[in-house]
Protein backbone atom coordinates (compact mmCIF):
# COMPACT_ATOMS: atom_id res chain seq x y z
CA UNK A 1 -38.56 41.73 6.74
CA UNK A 2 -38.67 45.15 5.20
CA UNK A 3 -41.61 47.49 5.89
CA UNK A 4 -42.75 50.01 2.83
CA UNK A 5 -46.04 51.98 2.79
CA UNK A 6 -48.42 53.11 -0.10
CA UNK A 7 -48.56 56.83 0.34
CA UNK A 8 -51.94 58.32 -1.78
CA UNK A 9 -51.08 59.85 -4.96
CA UNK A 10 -54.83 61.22 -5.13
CA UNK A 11 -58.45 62.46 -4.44
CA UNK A 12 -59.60 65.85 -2.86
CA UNK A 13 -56.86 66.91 -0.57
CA UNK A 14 -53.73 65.54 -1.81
CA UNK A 15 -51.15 68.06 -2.93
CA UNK A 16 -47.48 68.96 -3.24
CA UNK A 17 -47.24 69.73 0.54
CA UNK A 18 -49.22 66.57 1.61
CA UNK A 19 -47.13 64.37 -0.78
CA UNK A 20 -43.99 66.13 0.88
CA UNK A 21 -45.70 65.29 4.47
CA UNK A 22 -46.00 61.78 3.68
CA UNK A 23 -42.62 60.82 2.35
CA UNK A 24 -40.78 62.67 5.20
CA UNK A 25 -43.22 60.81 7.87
CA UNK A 26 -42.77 57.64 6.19
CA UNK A 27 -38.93 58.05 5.97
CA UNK A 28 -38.33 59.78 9.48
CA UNK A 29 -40.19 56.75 10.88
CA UNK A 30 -37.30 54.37 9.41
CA UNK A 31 -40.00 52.76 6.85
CA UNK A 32 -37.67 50.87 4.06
CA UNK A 33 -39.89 51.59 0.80
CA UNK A 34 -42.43 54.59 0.05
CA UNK A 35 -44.75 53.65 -2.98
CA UNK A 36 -47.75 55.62 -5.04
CA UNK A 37 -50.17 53.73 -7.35
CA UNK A 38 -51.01 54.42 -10.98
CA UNK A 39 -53.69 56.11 -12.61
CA UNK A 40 -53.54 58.15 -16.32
CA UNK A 41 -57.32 58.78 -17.19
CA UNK A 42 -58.97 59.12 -14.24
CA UNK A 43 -62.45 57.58 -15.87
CA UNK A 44 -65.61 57.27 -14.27
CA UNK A 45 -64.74 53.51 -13.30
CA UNK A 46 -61.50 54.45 -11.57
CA UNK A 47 -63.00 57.92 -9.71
CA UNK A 48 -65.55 55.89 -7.88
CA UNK A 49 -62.55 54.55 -6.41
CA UNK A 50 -59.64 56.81 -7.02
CA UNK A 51 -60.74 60.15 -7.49
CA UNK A 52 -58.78 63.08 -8.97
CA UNK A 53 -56.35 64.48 -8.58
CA UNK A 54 -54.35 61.28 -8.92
CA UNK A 55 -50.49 62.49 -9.46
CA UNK A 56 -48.88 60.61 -12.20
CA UNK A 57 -45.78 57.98 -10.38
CA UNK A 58 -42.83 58.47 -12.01
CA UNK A 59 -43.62 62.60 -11.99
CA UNK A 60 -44.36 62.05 -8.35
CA UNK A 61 -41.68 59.47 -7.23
CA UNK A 62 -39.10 61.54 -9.40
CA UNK A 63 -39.94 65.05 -7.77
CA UNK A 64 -39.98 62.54 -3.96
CA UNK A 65 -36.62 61.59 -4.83
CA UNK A 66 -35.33 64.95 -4.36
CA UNK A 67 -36.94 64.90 -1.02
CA UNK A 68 -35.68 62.11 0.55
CA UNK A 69 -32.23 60.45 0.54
CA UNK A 70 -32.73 56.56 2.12
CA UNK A 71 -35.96 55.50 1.22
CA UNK A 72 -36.89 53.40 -2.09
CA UNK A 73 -39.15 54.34 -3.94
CA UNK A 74 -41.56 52.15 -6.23
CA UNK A 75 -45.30 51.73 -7.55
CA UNK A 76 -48.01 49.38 -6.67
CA UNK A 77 -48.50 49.06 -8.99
CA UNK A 78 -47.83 50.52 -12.42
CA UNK A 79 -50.26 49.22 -15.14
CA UNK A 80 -47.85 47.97 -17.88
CA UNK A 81 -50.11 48.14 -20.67
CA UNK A 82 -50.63 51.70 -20.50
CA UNK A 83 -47.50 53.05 -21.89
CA UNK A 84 -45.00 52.08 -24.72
CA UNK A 85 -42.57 49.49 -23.06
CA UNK A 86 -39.60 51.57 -24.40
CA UNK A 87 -40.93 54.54 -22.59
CA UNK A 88 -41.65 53.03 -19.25
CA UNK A 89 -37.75 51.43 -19.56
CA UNK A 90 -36.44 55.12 -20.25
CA UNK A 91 -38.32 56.63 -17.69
CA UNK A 92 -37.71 53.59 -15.32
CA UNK A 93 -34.01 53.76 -15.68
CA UNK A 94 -33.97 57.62 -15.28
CA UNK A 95 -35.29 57.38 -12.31
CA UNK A 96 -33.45 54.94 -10.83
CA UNK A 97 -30.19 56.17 -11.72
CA UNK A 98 -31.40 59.65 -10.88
CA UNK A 99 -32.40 58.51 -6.72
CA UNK A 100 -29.26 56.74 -6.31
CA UNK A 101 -30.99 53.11 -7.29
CA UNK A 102 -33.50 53.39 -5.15
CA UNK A 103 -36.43 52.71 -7.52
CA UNK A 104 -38.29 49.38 -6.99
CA UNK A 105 -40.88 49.03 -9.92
CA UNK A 106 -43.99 47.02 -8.68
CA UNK A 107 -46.30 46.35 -12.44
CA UNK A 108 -49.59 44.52 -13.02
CA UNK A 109 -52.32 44.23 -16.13
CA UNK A 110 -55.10 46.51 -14.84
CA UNK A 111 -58.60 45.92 -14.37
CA UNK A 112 -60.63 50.25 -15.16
CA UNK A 113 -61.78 49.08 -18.83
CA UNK A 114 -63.10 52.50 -18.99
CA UNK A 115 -59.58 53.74 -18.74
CA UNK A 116 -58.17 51.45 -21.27
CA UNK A 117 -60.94 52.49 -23.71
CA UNK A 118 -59.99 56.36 -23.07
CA UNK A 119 -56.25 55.44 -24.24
CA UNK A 120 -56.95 53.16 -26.74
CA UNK A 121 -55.52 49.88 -25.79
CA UNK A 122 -57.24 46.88 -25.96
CA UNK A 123 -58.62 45.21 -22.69
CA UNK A 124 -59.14 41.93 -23.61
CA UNK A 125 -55.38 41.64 -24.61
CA UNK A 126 -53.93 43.79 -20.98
CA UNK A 127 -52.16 40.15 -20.13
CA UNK A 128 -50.32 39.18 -23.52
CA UNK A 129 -49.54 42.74 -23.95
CA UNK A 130 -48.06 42.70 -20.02
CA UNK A 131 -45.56 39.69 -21.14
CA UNK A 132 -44.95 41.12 -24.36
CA UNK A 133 -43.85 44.69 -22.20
CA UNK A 134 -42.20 43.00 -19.40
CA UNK A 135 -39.90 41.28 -22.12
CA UNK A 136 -39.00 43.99 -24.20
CA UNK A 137 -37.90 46.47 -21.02
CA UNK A 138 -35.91 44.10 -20.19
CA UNK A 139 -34.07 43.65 -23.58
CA UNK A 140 -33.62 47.32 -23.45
CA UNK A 141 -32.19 47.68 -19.75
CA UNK A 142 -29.65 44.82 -21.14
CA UNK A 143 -28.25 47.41 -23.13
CA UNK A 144 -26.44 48.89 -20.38
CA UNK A 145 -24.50 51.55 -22.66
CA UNK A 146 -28.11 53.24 -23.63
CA UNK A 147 -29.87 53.27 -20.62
CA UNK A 148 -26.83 53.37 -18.08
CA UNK A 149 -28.78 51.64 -14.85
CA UNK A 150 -28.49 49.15 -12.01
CA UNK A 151 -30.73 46.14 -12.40
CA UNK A 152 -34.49 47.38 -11.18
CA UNK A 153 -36.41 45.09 -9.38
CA UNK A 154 -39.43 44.13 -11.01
CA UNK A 155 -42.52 42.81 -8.42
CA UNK A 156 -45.20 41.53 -10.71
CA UNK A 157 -48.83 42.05 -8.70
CA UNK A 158 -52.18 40.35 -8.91
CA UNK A 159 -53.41 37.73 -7.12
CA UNK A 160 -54.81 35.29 -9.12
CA UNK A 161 -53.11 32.10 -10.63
CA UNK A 162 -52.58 33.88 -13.97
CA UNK A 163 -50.68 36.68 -11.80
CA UNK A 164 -48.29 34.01 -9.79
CA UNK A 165 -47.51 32.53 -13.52
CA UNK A 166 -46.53 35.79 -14.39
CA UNK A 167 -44.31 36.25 -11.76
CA UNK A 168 -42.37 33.49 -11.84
CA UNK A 169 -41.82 33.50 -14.95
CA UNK A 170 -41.18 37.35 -15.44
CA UNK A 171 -40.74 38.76 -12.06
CA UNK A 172 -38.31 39.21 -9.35
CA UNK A 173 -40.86 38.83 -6.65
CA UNK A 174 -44.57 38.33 -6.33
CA UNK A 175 -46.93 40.89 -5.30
CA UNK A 176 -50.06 40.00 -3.96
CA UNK A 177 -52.34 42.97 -3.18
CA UNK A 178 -55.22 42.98 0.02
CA UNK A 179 -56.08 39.41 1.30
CA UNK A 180 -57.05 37.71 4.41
CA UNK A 181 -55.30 36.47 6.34
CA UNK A 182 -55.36 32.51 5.79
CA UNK A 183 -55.59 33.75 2.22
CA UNK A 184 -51.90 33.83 1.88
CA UNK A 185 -50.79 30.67 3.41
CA UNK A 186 -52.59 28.81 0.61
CA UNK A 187 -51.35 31.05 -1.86
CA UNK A 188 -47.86 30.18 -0.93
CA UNK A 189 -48.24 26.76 -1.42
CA UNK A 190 -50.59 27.17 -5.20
CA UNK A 191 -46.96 30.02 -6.19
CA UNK A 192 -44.60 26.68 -5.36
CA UNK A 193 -46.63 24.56 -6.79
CA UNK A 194 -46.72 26.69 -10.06
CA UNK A 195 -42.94 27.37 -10.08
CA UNK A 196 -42.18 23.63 -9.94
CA UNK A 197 -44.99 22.98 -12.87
CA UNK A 198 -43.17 25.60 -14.93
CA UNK A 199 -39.50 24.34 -13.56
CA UNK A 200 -38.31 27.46 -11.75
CA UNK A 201 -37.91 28.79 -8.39
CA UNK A 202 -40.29 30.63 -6.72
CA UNK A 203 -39.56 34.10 -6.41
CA UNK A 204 -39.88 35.94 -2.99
CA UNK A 205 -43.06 36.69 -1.96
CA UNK A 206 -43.84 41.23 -1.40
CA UNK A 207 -47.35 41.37 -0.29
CA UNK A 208 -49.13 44.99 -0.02
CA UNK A 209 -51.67 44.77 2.64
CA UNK A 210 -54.22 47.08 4.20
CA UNK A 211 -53.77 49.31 7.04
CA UNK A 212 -56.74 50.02 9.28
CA UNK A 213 -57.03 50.15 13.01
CA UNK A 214 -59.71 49.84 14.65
CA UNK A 215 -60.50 50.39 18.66
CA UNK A 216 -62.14 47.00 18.74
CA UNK A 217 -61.23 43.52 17.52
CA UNK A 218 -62.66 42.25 14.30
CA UNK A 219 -63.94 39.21 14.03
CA UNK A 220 -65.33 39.43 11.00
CA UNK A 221 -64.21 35.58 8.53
CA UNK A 222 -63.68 38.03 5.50
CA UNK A 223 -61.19 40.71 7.91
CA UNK A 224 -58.44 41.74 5.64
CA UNK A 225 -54.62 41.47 6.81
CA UNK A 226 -53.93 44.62 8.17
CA UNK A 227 -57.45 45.67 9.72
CA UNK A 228 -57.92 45.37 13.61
CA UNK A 229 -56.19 46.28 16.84
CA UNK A 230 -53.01 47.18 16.47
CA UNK A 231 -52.53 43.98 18.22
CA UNK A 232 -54.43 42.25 14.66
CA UNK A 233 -52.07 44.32 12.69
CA UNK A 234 -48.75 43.13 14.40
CA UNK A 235 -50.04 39.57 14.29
CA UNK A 236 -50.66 40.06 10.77
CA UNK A 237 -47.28 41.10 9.88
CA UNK A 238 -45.79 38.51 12.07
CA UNK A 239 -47.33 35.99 10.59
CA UNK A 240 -46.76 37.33 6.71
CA UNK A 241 -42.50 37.25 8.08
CA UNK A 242 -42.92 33.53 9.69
CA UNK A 243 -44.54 33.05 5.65
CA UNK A 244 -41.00 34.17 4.23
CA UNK A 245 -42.17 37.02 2.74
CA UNK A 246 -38.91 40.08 2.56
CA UNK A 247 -41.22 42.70 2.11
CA UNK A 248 -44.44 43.29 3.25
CA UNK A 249 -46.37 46.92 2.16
CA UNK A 250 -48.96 48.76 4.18
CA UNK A 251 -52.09 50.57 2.20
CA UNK A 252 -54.06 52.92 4.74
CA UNK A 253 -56.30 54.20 2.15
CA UNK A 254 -59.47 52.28 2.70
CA UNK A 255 -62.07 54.00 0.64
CA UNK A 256 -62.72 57.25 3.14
CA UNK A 257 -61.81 60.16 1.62
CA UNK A 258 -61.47 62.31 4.53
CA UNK A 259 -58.51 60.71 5.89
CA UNK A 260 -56.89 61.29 3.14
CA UNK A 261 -57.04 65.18 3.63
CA UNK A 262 -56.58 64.19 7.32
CA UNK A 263 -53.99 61.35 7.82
CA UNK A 264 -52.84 61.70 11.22
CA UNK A 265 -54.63 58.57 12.54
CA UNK A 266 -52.75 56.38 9.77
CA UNK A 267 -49.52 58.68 10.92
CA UNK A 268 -49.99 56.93 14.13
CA UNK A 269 -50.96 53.56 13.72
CA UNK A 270 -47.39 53.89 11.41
CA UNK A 271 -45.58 54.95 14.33
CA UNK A 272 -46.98 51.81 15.99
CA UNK A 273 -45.66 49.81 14.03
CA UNK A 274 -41.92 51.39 13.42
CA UNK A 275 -42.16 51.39 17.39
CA UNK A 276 -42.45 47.35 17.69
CA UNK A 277 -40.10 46.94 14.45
CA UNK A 278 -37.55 48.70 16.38
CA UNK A 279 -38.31 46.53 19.60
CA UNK A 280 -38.07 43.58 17.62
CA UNK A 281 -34.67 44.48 15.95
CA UNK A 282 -33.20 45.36 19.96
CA UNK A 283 -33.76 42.05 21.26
């Protein structure tokens, strides 16, 4: 199972030089995917959460590409209805063909209203308007002689029934975002059951999940995957590989704002985990 993290792309304290610091920690650990998240109008509903500065992806993932050379690079996720399909393909391909392939292009329907309002597209219609975008960047990637690119993976997020329909029937992998853990096990079995409604296979399963240790256990019935002990957090990802899952993607922003102008503690608890990855891979 591959290991990617979502580095933050914003709030007070993120800059060039902490971007840079991320993507080299991430990669020198031997982490398999680096992605940002996606923000255009940072609106009052999406600064209580998200605050400004929030770097733009394919800006920031193109200017990372320059600073790394293994790594992929990808979003978690980009909100589809936000830009002109046509553009997003361009700009997409560009950057894929421009890292060496490496791009990896996680997309869901978005939920900031606010934001939608501010750039004028309508709310109500974010999930017909995802399909009808997810369709036509396709078509234009099929036209290999324009946009001159290898095929970009397409992870379709959310976690609701609506989002596994999408991604079976659009995507190349499903990408459920911050759970619990017996969350997911049931979710595998509601994705099958909706690929064989719909007559397809189900595609691979890419959860994101958070990243928060914590000195003591949690007990807690509502504990997302990712939060504990670092012996919680192992289990965790254990148990998300014994699920099938290829990818698996670790979020240490949890809503506190000072670790994001100080992120050594989530620097460790990273080289934690790319420690037991690499004593897993030995035996």
């Amino acid at each position: 199972m591959l290991i990617g993290v979502n580095v933050p792309n914003f709030a007070p304290g993120t800059d060039p030089e902490m971007l840079r610091q991320w993507a080299q920690t991430v990669e020198g650990l031997g982490f398999d995917l680096l992605m940002v998240s996606d923000h255009i109008a940072v609106t009052p509903d999406v600064a209580e959460q998200y605050p400004a500065p929030f770097y733009e992806p394919f800006t920031t993932l193109s200017w990372l590409a320059g600073l790394t050379r293994r790594i992929r690079l990808g979003t978690t996720v980009l909100i589809v209805p936000y830009r002109h399909p046509l553009l997003t393909a361009r700009m997409a391909a560009n950057l894929n063909r421009l890292s060496g392939g490496r791009l990896v292009l996680g997309v869901g329907v978005g939920w900031a209203r606010q934001e939608f309002e501010a750039l004028g597209v309508p709310f109500r219609r974010r999930g017909a308007l995802t399909d009808d975008y997810l369709h036509a960047m396709r078509d234009a990637w099929s036209d290999t002689d324009d946009y001159d690119t290898e095929p970009i993976p397409i992870w379709v997020g959310g976690n609701s029934d609506a989002g596994m329909r999408r991604a079976v029937r659009l995507g190349d992998a499903w990408h459920p975002l911050r759970f619990t853990p017996g969350w997911l096990t049931e979710a595998t079995g509601r994705l099958q059951a909706i690929a064989d409604e719909l007559g397809r296979q189900a595609p691979p399963m890419t959860p994101r999940i958070a990243l928060q240790e914590t000195r003591e256990p949690v007990t807690a019935p509502d504990r997302l995957a990712g939060v504990g002990t670092i012996e919680q957090i192992l289990a965790d990802l254990d148990r998300i590989r014994l699920l099938g899952a290829e990818t698996v993607v670790l979020d240490p922003f949890n809503g506190d704002l000072t670790e994001i102008r100080q992120p050594g503690r989530a620097w460790q608890t990273l080289a934690a985990v790319a420690a037991y990855r690499r004593s897993q891979e030995d035996r």
